[in-house]
C-alpha atoms as a PDB file:
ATOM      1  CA  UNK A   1       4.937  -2.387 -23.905  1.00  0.00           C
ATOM      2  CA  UNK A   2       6.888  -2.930 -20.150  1.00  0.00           C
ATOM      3  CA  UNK A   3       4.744  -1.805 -17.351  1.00  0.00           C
ATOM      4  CA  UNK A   4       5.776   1.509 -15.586  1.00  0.00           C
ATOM      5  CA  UNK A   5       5.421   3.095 -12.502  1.00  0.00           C
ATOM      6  CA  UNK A   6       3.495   6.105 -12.210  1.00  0.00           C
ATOM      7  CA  UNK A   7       3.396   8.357  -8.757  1.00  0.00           C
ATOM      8  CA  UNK A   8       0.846  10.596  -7.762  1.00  0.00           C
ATOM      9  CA  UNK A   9       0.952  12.629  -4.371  1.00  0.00           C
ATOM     10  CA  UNK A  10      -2.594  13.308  -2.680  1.00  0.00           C
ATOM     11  CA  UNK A  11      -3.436  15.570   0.628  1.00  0.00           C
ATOM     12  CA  UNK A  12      -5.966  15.471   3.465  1.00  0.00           C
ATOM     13  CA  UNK A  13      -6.480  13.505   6.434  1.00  0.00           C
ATOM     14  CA  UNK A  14      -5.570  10.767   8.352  1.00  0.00           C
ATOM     15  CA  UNK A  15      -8.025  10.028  11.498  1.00  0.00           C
ATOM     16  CA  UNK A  16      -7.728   6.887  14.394  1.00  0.00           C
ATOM     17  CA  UNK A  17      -8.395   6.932  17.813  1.00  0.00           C
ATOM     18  CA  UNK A  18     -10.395   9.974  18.090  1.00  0.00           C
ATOM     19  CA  UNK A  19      -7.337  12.306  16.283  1.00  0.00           C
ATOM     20  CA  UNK A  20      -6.872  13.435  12.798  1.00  0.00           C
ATOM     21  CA  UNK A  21      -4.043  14.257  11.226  1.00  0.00           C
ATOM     22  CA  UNK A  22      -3.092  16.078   7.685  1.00  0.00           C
ATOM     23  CA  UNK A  23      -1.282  13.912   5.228  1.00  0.00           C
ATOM     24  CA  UNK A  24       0.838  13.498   1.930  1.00  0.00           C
ATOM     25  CA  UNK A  25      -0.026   9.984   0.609  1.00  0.00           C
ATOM     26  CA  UNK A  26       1.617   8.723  -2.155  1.00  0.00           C
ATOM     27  CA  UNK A  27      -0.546   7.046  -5.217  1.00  0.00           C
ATOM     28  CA  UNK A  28       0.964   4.261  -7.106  1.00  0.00           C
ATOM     29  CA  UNK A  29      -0.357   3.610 -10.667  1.00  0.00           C
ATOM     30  CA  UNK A  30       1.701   0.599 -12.192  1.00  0.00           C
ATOM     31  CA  UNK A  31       0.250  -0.398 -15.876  1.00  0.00           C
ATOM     32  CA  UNK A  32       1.125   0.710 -19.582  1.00  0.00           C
ATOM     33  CA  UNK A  33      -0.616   2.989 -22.242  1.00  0.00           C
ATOM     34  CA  UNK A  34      -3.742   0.588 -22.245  1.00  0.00           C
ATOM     35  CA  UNK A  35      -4.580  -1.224 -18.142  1.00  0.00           C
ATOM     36  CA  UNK A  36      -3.526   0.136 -15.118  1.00  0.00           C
ATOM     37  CA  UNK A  37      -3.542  -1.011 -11.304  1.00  0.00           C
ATOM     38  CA  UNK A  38      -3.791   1.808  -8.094  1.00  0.00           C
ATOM     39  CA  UNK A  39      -1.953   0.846  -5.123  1.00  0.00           C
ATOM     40  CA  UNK A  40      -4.092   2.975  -2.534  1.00  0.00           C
ATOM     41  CA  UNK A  41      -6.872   5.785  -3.848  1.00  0.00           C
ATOM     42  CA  UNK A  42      -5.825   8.470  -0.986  1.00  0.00           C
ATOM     43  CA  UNK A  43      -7.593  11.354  -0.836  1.00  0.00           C
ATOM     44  CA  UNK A  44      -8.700  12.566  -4.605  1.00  0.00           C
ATOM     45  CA  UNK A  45     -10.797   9.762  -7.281  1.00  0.00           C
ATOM     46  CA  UNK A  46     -10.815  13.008  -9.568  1.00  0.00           C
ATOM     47  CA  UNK A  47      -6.513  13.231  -9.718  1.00  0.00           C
ATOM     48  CA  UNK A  48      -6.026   9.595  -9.879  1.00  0.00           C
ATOM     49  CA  UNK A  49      -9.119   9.292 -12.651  1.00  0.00           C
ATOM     50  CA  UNK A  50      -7.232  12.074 -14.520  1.00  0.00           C
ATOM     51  CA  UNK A  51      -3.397  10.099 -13.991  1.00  0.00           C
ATOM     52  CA  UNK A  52      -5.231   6.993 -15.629  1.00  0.00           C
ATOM     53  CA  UNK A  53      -6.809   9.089 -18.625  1.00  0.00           C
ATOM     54  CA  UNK A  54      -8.660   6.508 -20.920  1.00  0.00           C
ATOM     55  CA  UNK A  55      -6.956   2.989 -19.314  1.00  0.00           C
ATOM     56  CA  UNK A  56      -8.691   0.425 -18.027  1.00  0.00           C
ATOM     57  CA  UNK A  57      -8.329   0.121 -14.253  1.00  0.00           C
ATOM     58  CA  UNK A  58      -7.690  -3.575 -14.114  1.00  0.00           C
ATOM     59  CA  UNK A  59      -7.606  -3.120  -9.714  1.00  0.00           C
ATOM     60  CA  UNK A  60      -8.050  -0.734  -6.840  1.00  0.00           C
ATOM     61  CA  UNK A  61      -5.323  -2.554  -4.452  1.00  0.00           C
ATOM     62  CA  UNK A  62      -5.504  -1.490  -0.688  1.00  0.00           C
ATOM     63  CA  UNK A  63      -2.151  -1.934   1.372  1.00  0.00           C
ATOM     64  CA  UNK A  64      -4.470  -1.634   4.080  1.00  0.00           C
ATOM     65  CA  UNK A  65      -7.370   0.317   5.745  1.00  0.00           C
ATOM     66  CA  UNK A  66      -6.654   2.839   7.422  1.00  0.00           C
ATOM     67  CA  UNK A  67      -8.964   5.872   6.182  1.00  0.00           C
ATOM     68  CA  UNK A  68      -5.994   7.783   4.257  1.00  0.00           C
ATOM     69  CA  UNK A  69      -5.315   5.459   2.147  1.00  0.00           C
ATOM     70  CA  UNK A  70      -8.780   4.122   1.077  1.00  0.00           C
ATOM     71  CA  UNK A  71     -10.569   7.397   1.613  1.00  0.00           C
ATOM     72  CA  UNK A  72     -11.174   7.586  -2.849  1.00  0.00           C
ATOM     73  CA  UNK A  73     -10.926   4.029  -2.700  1.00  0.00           C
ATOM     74  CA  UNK A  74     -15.539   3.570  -3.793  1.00  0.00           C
ATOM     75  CA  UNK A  75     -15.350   7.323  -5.785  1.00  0.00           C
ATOM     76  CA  UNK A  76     -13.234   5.432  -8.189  1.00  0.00           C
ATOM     77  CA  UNK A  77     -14.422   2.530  -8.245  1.00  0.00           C
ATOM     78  CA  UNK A  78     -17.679   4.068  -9.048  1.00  0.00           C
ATOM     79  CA  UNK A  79     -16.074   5.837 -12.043  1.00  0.00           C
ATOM     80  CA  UNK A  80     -13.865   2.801 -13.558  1.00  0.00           C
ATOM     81  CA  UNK A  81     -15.711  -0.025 -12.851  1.00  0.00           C
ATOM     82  CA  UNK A  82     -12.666  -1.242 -11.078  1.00  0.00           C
ATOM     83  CA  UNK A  83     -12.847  -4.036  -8.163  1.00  0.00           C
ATOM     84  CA  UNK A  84     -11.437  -2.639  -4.864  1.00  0.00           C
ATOM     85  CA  UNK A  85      -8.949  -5.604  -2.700  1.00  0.00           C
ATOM     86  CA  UNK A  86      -8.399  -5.886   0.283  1.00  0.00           C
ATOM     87  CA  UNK A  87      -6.983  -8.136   2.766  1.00  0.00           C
ATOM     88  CA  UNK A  88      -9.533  -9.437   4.983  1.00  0.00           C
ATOM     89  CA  UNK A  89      -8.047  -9.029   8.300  1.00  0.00           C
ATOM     90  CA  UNK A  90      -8.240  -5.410   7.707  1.00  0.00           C
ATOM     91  CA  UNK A  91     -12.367  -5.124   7.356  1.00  0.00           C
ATOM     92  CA  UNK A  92     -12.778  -3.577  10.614  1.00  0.00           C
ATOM     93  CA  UNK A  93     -10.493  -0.688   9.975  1.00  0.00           C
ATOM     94  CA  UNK A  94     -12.378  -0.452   6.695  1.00  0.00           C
ATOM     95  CA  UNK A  95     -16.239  -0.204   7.984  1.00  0.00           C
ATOM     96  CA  UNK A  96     -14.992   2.806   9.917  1.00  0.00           C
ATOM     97  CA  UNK A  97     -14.428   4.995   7.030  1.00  0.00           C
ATOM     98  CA  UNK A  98     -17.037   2.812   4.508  1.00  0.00           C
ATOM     99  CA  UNK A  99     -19.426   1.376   7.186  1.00  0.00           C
ATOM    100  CA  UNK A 100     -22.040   0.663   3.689  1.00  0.00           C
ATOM    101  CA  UNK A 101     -19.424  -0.430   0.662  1.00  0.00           C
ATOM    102  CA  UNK A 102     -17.481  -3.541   1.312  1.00  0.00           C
ATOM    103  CA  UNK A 103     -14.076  -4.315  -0.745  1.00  0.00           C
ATOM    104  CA  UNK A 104     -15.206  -6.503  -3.930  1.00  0.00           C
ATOM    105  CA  UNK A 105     -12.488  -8.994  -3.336  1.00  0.00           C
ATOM    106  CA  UNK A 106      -9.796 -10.052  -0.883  1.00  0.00           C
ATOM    107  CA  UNK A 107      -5.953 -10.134  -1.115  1.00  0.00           C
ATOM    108  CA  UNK A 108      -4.597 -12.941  -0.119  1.00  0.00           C
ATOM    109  CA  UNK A 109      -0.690 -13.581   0.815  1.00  0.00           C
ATOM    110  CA  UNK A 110       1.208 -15.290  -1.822  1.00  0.00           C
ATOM    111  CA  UNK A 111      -1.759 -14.039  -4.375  1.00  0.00           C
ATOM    112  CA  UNK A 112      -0.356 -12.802  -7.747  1.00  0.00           C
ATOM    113  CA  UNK A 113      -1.974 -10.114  -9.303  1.00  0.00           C
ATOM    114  CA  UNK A 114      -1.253  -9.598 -13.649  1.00  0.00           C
ATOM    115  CA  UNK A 115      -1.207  -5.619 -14.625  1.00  0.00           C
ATOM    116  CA  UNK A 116       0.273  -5.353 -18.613  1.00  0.00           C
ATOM    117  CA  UNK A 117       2.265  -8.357 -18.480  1.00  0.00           C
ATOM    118  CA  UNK A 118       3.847  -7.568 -14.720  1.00  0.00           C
ATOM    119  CA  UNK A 119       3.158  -9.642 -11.852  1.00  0.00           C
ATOM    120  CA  UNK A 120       3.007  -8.231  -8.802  1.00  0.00           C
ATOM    121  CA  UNK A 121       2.645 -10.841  -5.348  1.00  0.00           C
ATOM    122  CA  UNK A 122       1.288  -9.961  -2.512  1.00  0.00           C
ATOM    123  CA  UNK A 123       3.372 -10.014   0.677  1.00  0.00           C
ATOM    124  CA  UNK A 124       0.886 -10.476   4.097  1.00  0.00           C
ATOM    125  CA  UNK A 125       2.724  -7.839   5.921  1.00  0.00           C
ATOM    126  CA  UNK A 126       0.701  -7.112   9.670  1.00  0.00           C
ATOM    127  CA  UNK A 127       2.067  -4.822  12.381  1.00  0.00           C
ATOM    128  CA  UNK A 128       0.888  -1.221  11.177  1.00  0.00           C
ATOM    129  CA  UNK A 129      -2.583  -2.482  10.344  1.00  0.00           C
ATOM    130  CA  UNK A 130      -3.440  -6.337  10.960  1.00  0.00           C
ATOM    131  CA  UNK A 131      -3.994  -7.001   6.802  1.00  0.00           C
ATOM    132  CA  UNK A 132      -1.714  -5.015   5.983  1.00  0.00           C
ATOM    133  CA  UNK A 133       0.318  -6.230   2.330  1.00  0.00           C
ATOM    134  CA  UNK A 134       3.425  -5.108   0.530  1.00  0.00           C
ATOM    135  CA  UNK A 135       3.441  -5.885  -3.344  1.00  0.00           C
ATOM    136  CA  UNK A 136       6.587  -7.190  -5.027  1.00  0.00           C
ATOM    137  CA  UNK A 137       7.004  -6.838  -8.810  1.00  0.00           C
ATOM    138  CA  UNK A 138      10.586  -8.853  -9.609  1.00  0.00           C
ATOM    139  CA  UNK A 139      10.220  -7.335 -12.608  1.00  0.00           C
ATOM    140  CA  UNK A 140      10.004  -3.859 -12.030  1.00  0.00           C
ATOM    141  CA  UNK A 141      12.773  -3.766  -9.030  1.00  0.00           C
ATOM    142  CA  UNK A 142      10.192  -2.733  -6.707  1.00  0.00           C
ATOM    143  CA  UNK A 143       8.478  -3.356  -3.495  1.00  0.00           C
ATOM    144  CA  UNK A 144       5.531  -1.024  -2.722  1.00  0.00           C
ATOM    145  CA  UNK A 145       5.258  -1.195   1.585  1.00  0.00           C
ATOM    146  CA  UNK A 146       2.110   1.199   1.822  1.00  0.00           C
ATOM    147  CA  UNK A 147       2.946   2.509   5.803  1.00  0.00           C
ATOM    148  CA  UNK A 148       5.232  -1.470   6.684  1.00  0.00           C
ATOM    149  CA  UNK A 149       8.665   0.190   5.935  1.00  0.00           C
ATOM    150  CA  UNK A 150       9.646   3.748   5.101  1.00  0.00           C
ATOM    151  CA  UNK A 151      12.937   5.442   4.920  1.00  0.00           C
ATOM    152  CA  UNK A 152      14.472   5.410   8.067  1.00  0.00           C
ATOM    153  CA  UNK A 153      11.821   2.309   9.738  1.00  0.00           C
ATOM    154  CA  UNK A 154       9.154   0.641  10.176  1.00  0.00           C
ATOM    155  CA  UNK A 155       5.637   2.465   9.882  1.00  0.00           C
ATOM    156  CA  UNK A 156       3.580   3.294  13.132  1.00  0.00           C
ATOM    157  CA  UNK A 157       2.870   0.949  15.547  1.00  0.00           C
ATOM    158  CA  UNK A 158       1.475   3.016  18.426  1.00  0.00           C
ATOM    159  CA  UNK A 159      -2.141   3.146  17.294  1.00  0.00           C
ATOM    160  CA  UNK A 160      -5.015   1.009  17.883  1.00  0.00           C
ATOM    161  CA  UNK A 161      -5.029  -2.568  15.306  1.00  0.00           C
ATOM    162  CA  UNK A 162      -0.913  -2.122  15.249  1.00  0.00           C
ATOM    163  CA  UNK A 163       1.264  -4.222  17.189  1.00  0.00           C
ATOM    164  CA  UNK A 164       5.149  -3.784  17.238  1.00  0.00           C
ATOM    165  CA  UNK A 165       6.909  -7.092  17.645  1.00  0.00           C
ATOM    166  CA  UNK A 166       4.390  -8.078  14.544  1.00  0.00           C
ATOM    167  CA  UNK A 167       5.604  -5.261  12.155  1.00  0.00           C
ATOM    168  CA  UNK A 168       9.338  -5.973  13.193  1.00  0.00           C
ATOM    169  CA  UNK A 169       8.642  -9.372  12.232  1.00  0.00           C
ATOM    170  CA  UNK A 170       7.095  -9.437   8.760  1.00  0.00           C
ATOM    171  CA  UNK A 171       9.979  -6.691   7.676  1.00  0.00           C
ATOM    172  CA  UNK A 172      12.866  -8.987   8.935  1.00  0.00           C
ATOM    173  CA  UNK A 173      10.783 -12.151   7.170  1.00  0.00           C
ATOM    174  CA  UNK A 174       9.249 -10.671   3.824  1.00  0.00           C
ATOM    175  CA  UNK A 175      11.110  -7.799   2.883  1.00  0.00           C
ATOM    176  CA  UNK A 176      14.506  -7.729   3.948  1.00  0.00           C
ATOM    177  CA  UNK A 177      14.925 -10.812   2.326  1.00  0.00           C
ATOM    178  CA  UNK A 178      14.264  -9.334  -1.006  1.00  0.00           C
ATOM    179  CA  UNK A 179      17.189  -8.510  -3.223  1.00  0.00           C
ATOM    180  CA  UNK A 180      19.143  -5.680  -1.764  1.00  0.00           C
ATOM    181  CA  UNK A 181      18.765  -3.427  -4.514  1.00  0.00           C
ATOM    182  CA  UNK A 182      14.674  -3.495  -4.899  1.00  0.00           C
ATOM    183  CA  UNK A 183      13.397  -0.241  -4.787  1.00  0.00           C
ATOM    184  CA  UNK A 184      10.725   0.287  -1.661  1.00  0.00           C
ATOM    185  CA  UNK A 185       7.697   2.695  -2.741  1.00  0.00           C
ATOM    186  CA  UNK A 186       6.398   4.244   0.672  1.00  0.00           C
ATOM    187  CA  UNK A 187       3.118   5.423   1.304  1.00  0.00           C
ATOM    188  CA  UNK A 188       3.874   8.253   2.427  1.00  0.00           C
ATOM    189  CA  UNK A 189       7.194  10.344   1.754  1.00  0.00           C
ATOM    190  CA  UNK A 190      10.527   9.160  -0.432  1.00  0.00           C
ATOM    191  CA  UNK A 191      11.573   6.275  -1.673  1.00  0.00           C
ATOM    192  CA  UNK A 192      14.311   3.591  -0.359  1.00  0.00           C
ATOM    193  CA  UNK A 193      15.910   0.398  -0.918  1.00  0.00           C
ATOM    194  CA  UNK A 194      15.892  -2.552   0.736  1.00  0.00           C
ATOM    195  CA  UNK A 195      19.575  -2.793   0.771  1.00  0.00           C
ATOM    196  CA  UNK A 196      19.519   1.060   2.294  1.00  0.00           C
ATOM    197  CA  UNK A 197      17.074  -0.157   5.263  1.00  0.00           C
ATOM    198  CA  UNK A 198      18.207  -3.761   6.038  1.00  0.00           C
ATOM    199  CA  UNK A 199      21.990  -2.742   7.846  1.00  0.00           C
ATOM    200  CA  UNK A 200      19.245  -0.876  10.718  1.00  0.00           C
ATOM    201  CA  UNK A 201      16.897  -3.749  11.668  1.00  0.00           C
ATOM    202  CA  UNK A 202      18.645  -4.021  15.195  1.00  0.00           C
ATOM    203  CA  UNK A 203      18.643  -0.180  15.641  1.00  0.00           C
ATOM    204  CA  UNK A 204      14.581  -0.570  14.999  1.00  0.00           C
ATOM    205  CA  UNK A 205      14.429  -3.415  17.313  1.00  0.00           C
ATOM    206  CA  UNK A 206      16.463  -1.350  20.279  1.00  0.00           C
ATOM    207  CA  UNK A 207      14.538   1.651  19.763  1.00  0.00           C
ATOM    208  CA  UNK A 208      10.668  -0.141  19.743  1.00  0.00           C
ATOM    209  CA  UNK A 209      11.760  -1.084  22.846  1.00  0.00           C
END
């Protein structure tokens, strides 16, 4: 059986810099009727435990570590068993919201990671968070950006561990030069394409300015 793409939509908070924020995340779950991956435990182990049902969860894959995102991130590990990745450069956005439970293994770029016969490859993608990652699966038509590209931009850059020039750069390198019509799976919010986002790179450029 293919692999699919489930979606899950979690609430509570984002917090940096002394503020805190309330948040939609968005949950990926890509696997078939018997393994499953997470791209980013926001928010609620008990609703992504109960998306998985009986799977195995072969990975708990971080796009990067800010606390939103990996909030759930050791809840479910604790319940599944499941290893929790991360790309190293992100560790120190990661001890402040898990100061006592390290990731169990690191995501390196290039790094190809095997979920019910699906491949997905890890893209190093910094600017929003220093490790941050997008992970492309050819074979699903799909690129999921975590907070690197949304509908309508690049993610936020105006927070401590973000940098602007970087963000603009690893969109223009890594993802626009996917195929036009891969689908991009936001952390937060809807969907997009790449060949929707790619015509307003200089528009991003101009207005980071």
């Amino acid at each position: 059986m293919a692999a699919r793409i489930e979606h899950l939509v979690t609430s509570g908070t984002f917090s940096l810099d002394g503020g805190t924020w309330d948040v939609d995340n968005n949950v990926w779950i890509v696997g078939d009727d018997s393994e499953a991956v997470v791209i980013d435990a926001a928010h609620d182990a008990d609703a992504i435990a109960e998306a998985l049902g009986d799977r195995r969860l072969v990975a708990i894959i971080c796009t990067h570590a800010h606390n939103d995102h990996i909030d759930a991130a050791p809840a479910l590990a604790a319940r599944t068993g499941a290893p929790i990745l991360l790309q190293a450069d992100d560790l120190p956005l990661w001890k402040q919201t898990h100061p006592n439970r390290l990731p169990d293994g690191e995501l390196a770029d290039g790094q190809r990671l095997s979920v019910a016969g699906t491949e997905l490859t890890v893209l190093h993608t910094p600017g929003h968070a220093p490790g941050a990652v997008c992970l492309y699966a050819p074979q699903l038509g799909t690129v999921f950006t975590g907070d690197t590209l949304f509908q309508g931009g690049p993610g936020a850059t105006g927070r401590s561990f973000s940098h602007f020039p970087t963000i603009i750069d690893s969109i223009r390198d890594r993802l626009l030069t996917l195929p036009p019509e891969t689908e991009v799976r936001t952390g937060h919010g809807d969907s997009t394409t790449i060949g929707a986002e790619a015509p307003h790179l200089k528009e991003w450029i101009d207005r980071g300015h």
